[in-house]
PDB file of N, CA and C in Angstrom:
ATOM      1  N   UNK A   1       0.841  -1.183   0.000  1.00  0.00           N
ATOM      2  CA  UNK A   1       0.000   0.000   0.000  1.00  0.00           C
ATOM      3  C   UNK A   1       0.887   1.247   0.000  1.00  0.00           C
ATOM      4  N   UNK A   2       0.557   2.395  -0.966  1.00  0.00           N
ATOM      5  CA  UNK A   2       1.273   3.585  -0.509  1.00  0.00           C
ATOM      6  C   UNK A   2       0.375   4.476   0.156  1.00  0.00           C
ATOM      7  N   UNK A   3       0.916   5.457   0.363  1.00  0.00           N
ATOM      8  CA  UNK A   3      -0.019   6.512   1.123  1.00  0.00           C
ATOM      9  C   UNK A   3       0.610   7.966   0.083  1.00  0.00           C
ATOM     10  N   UNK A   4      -0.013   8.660   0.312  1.00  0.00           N
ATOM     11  CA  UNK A   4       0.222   9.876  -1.435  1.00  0.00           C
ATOM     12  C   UNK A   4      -0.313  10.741  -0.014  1.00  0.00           C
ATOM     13  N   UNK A   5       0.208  12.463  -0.717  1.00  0.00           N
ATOM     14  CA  UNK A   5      -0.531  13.538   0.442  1.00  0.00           C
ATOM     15  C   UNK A   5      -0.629  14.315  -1.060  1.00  0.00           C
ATOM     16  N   UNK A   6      -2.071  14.522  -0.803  1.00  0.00           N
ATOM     17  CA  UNK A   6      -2.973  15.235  -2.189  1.00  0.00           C
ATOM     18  C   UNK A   6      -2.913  16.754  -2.073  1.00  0.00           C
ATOM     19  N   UNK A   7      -3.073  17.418  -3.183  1.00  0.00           N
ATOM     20  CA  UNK A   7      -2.609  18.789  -3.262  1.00  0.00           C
ATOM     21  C   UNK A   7      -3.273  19.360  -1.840  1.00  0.00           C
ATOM     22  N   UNK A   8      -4.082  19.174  -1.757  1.00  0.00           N
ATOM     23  CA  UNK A   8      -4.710  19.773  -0.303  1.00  0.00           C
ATOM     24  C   UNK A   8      -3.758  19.493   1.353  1.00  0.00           C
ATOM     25  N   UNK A   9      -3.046  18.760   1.623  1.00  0.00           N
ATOM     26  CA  UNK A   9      -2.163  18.610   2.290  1.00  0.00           C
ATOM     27  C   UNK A   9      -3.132  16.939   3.141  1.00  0.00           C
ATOM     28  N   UNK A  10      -3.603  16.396   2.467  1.00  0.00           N
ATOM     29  CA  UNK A  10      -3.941  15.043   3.276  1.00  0.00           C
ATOM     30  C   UNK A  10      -3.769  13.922   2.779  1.00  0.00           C
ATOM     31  N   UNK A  11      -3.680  12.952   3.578  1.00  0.00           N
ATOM     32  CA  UNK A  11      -2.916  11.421   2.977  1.00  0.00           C
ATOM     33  C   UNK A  11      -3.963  10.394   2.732  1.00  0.00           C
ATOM     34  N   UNK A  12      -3.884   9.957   1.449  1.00  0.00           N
ATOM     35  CA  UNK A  12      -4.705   9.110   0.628  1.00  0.00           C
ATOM     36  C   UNK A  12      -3.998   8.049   0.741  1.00  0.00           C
ATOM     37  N   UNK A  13      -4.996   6.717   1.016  1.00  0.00           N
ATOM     38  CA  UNK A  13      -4.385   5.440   0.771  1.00  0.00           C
ATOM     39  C   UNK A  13      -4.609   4.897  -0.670  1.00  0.00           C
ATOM     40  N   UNK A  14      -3.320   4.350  -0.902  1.00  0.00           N
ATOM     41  CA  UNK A  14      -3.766   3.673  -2.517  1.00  0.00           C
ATOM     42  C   UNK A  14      -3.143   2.370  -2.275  1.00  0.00           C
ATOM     43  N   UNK A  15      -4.002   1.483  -2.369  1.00  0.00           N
ATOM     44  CA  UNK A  15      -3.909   0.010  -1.944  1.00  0.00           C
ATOM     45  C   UNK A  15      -3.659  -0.840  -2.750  1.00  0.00           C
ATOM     46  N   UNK A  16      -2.804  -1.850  -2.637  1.00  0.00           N
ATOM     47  CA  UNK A  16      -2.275  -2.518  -3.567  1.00  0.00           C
ATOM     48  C   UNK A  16      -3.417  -3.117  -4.339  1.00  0.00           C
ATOM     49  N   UNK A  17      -4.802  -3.660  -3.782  1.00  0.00           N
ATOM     50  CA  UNK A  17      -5.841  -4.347  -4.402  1.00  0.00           C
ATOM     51  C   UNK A  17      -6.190  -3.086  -5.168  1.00  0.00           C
ATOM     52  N   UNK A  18      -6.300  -1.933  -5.284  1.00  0.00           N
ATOM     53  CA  UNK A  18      -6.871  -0.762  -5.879  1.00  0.00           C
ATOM     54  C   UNK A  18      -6.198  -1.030  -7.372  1.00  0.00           C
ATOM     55  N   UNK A  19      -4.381  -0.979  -7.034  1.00  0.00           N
ATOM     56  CA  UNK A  19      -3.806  -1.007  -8.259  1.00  0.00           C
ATOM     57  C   UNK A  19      -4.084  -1.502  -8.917  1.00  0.00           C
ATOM     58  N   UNK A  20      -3.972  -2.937  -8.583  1.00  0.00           N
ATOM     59  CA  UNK A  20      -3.947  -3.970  -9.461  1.00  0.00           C
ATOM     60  C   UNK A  20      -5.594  -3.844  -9.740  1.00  0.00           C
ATOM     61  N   UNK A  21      -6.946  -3.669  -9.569  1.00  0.00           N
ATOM     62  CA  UNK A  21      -7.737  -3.395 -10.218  1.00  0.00           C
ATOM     63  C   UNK A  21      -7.889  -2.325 -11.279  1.00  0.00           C
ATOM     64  N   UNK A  22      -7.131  -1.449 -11.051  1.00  0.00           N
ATOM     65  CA  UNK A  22      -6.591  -0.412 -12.011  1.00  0.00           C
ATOM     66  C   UNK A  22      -6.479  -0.786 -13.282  1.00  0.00           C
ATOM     67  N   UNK A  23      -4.992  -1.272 -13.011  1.00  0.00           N
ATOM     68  CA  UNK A  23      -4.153  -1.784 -14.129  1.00  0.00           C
ATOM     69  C   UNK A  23      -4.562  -2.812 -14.779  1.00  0.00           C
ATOM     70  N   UNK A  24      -5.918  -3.598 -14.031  1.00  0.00           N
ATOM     71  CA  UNK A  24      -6.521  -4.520 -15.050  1.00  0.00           C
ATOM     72  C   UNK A  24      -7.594  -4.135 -16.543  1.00  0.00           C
ATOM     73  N   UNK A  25      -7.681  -2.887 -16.436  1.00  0.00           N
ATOM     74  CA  UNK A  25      -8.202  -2.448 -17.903  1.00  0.00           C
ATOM     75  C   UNK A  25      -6.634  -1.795 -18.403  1.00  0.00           C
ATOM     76  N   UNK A  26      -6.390  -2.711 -20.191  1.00  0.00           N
ATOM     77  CA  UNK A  26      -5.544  -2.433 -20.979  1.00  0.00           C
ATOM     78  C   UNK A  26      -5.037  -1.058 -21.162  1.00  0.00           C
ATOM     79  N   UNK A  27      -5.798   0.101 -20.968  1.00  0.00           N
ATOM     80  CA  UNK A  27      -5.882   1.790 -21.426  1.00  0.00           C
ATOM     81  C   UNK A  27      -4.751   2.060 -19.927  1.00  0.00           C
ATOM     82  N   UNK A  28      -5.187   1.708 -19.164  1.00  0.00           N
ATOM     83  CA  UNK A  28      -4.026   2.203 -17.936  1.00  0.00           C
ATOM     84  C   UNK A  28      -2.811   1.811 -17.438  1.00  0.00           C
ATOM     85  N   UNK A  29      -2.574   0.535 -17.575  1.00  0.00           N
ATOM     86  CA  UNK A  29      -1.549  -0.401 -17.966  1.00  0.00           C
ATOM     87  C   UNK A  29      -0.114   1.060 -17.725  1.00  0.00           C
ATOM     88  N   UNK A  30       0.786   0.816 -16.971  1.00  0.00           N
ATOM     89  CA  UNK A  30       1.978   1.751 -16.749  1.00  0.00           C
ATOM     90  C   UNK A  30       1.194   3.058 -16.186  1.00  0.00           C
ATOM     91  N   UNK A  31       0.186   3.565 -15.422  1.00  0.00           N
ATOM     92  CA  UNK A  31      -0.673   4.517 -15.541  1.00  0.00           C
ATOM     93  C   UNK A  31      -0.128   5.277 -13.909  1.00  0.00           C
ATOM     94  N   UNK A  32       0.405   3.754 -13.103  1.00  0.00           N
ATOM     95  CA  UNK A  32       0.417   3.691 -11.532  1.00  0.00           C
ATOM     96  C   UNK A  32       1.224   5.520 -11.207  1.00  0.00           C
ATOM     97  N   UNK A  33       2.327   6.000 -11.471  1.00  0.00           N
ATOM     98  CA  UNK A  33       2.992   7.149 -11.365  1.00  0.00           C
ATOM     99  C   UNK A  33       2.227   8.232 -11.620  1.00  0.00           C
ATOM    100  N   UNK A  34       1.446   7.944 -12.937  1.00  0.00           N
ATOM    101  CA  UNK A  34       0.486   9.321 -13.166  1.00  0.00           C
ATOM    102  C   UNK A  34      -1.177   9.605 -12.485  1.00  0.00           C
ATOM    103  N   UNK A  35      -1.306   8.083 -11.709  1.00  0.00           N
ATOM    104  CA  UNK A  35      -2.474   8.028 -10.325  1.00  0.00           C
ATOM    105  C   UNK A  35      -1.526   9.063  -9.597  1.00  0.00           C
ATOM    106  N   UNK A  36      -0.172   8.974  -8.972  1.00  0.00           N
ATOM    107  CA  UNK A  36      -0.139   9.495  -7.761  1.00  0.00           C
ATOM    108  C   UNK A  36       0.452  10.887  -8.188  1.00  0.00           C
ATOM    109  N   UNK A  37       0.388  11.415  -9.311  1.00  0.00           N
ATOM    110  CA  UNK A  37       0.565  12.602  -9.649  1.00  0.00           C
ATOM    111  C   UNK A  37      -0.384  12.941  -9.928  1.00  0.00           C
ATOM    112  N   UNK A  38      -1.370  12.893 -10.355  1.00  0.00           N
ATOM    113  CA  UNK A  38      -2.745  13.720 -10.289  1.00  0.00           C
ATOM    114  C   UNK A  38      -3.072  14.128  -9.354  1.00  0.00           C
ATOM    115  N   UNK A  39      -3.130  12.893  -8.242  1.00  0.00           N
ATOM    116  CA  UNK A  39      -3.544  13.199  -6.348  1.00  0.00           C
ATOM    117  C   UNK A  39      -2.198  14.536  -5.816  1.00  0.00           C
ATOM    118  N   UNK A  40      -1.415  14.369  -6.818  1.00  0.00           N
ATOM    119  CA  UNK A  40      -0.824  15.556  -5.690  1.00  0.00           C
ATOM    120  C   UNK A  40      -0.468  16.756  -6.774  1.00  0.00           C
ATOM    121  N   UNK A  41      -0.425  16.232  -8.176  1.00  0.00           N
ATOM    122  CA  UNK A  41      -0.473  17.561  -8.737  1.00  0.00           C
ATOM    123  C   UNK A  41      -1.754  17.725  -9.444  1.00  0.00           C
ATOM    124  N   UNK A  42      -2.947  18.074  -9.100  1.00  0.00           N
ATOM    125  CA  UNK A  42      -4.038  17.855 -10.501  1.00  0.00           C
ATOM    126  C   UNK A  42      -4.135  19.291 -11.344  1.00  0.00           C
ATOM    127  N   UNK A  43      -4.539  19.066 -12.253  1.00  0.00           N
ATOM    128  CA  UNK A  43      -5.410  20.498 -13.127  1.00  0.00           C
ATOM    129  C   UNK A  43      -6.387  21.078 -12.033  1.00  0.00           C
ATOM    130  N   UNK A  44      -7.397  20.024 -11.887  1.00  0.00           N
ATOM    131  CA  UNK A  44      -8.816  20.085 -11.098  1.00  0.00           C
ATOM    132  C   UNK A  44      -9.358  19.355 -10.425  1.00  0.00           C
ATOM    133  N   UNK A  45     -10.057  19.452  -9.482  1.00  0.00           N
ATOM    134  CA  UNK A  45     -10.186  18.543  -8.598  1.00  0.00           C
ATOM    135  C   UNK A  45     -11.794  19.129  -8.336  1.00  0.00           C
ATOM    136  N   UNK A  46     -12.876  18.006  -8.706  1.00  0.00           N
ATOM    137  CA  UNK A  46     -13.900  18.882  -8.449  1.00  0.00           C
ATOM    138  C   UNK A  46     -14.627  17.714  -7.411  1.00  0.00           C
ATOM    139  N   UNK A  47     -16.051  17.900  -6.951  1.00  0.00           N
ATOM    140  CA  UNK A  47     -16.526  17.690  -5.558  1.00  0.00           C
ATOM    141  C   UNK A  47     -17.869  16.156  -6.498  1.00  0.00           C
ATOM    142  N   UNK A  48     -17.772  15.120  -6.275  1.00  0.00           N
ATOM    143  CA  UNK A  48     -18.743  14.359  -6.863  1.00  0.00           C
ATOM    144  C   UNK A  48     -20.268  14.885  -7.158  1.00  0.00           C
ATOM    145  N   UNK A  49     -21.002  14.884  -8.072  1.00  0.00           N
ATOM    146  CA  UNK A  49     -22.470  15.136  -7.752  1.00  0.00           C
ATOM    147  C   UNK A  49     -23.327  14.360  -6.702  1.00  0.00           C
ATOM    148  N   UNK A  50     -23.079  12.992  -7.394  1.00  0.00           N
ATOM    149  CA  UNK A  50     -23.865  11.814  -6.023  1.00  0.00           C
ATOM    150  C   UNK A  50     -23.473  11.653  -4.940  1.00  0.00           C
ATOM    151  N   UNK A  51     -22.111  12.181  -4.532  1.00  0.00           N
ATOM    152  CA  UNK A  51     -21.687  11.758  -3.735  1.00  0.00           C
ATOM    153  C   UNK A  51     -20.905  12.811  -2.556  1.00  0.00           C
ATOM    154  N   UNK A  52     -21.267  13.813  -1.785  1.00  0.00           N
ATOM    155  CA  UNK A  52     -20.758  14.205  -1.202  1.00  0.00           C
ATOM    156  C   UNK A  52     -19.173  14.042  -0.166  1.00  0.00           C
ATOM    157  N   UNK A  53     -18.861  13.028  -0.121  1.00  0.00           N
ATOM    158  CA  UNK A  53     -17.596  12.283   0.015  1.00  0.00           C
ATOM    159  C   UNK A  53     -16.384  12.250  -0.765  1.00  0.00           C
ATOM    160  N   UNK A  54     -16.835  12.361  -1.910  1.00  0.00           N
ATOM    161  CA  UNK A  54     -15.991  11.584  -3.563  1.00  0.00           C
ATOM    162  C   UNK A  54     -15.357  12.808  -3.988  1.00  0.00           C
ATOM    163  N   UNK A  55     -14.131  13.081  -4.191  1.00  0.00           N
ATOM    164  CA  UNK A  55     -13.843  13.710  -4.941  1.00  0.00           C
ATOM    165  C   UNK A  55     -12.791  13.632  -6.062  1.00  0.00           C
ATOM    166  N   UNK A  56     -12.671  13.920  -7.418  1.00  0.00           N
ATOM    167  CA  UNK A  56     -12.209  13.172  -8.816  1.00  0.00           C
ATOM    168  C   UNK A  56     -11.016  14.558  -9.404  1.00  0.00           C
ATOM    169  N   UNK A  57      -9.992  13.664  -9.376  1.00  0.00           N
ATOM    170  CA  UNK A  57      -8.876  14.655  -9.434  1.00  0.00           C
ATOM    171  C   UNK A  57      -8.661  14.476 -10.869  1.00  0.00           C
ATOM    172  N   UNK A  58      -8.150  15.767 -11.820  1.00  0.00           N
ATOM    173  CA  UNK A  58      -8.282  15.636 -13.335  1.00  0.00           C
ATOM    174  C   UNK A  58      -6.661  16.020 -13.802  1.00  0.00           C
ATOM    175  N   UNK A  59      -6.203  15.405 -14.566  1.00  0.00           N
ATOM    176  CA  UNK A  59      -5.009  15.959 -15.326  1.00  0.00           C
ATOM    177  C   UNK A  59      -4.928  15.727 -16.855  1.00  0.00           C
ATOM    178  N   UNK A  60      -5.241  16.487 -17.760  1.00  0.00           N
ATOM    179  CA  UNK A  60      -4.842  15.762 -19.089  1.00  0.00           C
ATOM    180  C   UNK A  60      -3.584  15.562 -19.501  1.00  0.00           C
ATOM    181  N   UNK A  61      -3.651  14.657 -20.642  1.00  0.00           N
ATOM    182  CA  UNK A  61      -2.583  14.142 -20.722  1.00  0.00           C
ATOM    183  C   UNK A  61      -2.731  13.649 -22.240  1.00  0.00           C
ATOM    184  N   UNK A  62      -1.760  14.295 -22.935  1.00  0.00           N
ATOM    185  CA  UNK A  62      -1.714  14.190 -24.716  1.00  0.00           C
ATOM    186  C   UNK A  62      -1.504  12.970 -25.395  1.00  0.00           C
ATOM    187  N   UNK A  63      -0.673  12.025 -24.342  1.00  0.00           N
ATOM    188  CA  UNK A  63      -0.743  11.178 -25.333  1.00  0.00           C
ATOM    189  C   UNK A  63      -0.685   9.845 -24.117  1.00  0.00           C
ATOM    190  N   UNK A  64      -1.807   8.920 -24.344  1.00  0.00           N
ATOM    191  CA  UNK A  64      -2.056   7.647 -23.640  1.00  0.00           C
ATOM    192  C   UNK A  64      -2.292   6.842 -24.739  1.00  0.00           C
ATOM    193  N   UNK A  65      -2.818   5.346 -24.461  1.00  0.00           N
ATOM    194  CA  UNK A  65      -2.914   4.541 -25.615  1.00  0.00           C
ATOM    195  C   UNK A  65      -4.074   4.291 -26.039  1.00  0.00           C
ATOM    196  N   UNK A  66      -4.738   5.733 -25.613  1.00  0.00           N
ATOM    197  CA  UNK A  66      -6.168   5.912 -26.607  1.00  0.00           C
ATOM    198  C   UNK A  66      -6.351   7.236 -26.597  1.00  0.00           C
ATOM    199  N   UNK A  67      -5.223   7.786 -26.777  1.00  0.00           N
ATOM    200  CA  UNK A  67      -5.042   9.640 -27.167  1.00  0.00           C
ATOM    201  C   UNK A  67      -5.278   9.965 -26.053  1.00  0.00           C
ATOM    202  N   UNK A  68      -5.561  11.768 -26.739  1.00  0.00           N
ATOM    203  CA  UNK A  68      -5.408  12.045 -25.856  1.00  0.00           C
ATOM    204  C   UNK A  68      -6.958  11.997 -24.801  1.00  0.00           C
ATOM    205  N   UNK A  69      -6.771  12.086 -23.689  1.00  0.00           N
ATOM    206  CA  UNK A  69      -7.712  11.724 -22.580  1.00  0.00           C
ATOM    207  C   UNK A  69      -7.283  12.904 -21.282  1.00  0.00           C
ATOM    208  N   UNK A  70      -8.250  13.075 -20.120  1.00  0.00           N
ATOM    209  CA  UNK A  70      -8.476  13.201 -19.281  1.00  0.00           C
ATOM    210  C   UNK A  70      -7.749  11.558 -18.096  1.00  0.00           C
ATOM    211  N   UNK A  71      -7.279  11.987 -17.080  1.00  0.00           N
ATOM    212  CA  UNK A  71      -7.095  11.261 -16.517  1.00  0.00           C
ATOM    213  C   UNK A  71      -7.634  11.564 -14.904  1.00  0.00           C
ATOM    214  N   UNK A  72      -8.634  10.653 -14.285  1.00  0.00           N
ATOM    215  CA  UNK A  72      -9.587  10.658 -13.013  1.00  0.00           C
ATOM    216  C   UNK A  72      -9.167  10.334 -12.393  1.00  0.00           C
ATOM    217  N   UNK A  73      -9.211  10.228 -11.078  1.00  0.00           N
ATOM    218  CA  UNK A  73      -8.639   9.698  -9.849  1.00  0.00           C
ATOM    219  C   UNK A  73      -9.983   9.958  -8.819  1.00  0.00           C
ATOM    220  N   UNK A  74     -10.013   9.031  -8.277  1.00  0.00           N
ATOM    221  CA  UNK A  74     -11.733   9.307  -7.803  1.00  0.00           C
ATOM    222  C   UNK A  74     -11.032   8.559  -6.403  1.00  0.00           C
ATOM    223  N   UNK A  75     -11.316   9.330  -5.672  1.00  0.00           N
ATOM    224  CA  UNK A  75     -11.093   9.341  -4.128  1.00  0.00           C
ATOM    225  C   UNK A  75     -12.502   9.450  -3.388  1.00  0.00           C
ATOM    226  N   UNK A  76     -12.435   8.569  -2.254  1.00  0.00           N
ATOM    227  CA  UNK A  76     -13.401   9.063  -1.166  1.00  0.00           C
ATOM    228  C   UNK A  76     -12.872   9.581   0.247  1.00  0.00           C
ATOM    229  N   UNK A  77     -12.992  10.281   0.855  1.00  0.00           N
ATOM    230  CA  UNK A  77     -13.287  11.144   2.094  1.00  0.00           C
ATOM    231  C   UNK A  77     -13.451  10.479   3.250  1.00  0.00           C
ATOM    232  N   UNK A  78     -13.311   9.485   4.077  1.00  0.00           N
ATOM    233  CA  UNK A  78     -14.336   9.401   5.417  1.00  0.00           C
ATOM    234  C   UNK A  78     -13.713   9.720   6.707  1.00  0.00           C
ATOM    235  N   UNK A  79     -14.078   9.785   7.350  1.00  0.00           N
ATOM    236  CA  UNK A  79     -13.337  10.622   8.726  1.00  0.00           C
ATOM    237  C   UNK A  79     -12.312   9.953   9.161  1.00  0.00           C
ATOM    238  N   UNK A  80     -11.238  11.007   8.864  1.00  0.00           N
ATOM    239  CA  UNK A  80      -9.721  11.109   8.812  1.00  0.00           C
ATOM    240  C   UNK A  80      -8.947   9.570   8.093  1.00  0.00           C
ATOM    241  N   UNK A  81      -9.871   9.876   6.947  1.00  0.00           N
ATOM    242  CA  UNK A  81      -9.398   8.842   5.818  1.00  0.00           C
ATOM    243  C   UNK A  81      -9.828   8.885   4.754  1.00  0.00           C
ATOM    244  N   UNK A  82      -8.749   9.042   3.485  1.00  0.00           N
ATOM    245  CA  UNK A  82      -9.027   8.839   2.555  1.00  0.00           C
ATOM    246  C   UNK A  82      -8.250   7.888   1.373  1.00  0.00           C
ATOM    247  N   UNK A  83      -8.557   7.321   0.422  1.00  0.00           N
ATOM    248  CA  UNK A  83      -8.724   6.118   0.092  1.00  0.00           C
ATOM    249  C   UNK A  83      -9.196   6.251  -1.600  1.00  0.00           C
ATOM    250  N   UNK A  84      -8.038   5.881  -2.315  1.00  0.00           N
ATOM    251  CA  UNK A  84      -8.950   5.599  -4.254  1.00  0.00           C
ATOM    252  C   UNK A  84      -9.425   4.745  -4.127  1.00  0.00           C
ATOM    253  N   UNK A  85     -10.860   4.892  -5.057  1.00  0.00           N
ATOM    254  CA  UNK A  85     -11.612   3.897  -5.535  1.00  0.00           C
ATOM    255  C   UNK A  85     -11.216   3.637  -6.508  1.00  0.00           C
ATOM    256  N   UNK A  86     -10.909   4.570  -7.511  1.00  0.00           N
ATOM    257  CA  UNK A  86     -10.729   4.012  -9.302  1.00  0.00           C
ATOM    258  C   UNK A  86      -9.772   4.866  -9.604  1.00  0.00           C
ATOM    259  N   UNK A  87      -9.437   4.868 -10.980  1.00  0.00           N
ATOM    260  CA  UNK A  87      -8.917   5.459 -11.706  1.00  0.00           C
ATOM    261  C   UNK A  87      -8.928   5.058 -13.040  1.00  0.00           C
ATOM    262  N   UNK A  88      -9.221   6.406 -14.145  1.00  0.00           N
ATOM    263  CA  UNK A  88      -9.712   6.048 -15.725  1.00  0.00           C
ATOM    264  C   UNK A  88      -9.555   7.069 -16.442  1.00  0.00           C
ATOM    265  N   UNK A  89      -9.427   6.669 -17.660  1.00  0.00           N
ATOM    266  CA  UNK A  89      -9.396   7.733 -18.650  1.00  0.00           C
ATOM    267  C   UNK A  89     -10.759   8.234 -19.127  1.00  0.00           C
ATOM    268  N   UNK A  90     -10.646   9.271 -19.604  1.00  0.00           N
ATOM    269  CA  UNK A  90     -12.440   9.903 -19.969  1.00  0.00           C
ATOM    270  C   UNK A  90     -11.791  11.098 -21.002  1.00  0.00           C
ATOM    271  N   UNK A  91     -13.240  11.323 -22.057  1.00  0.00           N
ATOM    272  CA  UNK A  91     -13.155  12.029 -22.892  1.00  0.00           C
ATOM    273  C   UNK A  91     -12.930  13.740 -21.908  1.00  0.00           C
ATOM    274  N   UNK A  92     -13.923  13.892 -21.114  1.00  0.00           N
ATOM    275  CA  UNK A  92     -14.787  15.236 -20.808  1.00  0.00           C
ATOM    276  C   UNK A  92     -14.624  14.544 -18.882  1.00  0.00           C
ATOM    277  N   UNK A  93     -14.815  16.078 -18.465  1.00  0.00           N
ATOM    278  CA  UNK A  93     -14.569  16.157 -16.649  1.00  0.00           C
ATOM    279  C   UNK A  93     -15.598  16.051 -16.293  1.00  0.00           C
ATOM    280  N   UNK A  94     -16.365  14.958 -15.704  1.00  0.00           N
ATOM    281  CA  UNK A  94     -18.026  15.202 -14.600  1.00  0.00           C
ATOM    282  C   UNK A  94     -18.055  16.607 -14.057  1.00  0.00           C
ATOM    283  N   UNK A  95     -19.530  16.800 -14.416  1.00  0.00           N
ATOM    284  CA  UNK A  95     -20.292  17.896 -13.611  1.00  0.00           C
ATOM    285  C   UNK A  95     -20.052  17.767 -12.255  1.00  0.00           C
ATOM    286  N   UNK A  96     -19.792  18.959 -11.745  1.00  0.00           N
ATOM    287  CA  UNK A  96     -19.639  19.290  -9.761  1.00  0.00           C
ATOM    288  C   UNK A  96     -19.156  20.216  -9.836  1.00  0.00           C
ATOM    289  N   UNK A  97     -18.746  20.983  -8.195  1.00  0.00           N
ATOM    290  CA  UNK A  97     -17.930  22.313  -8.373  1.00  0.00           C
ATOM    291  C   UNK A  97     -16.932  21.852  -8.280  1.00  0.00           C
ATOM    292  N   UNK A  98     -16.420  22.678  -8.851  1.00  0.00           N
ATOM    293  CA  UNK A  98     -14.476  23.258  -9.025  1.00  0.00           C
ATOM    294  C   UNK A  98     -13.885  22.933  -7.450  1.00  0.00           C
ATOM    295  N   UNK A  99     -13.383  22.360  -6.831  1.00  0.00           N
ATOM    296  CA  UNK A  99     -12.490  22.731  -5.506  1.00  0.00           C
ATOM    297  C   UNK A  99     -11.313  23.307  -5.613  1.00  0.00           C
ATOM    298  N   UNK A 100     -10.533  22.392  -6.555  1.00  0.00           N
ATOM    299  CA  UNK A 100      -8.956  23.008  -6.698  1.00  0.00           C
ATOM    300  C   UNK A 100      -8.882  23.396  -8.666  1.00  0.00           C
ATOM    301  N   UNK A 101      -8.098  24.418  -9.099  1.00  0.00           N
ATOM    302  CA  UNK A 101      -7.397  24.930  -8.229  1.00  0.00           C
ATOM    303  C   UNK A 101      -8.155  26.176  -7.519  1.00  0.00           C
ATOM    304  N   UNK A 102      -7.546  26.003  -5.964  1.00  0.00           N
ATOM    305  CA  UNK A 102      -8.249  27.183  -4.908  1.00  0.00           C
ATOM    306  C   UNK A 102      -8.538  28.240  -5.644  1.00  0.00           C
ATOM    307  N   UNK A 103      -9.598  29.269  -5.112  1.00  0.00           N
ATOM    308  CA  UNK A 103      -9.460  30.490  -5.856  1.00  0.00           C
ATOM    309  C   UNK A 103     -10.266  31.665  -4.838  1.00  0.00           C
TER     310      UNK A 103
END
């Protein structure tokens, strides 16, 4: 397991079972370095719609092995813990507010 401290200054667990569910879709495959650079450097980081907890860290990125893409990092929140659920490539950023960058 590593532990990452996300642009906001708090420590995310990223669990070895996380990875390796990760890395089991072909598109992310070598992806593991640019998970824990999104969590600490993102573009954007906005607040889930469904989910008050969730929040999905964004970085694009020009060239992956299905162009260029958006890259997600979808974290949850729970008291004094946080924890990835996923991580994926996407055309376009989910609707929510903006959190980072601060303003």
């Amino acid at each position: 397991m590593k532990t990452i401290l996300d642009c906001f200054g708090r420590l995310i667990r990223l669990t070895d079972e996380r990875i390796a569910h990760i890395l089991q879709h072909p598109e992310m495959v070598d992806m593991e370095s640019e998970i824990i650079r999104v969590l600490q450097t993102p573009a954007e980081v906005r607040l889930s719609r469904s989910d008050s907890t969730v929040q999905l860290f964004y970085e694009y990125y020009t060239k992956t092995r299905v162009g260029g893409k958006w890259l997600c990092a979808v974290v949850k929140y729970a008291a004094n813990d946080g924890f990835v659920v996923t991580a994926y490539l996407t055309d376009q950023l989910k609707p929510g507010e903006t959190i980072w960058p601060k303003k």
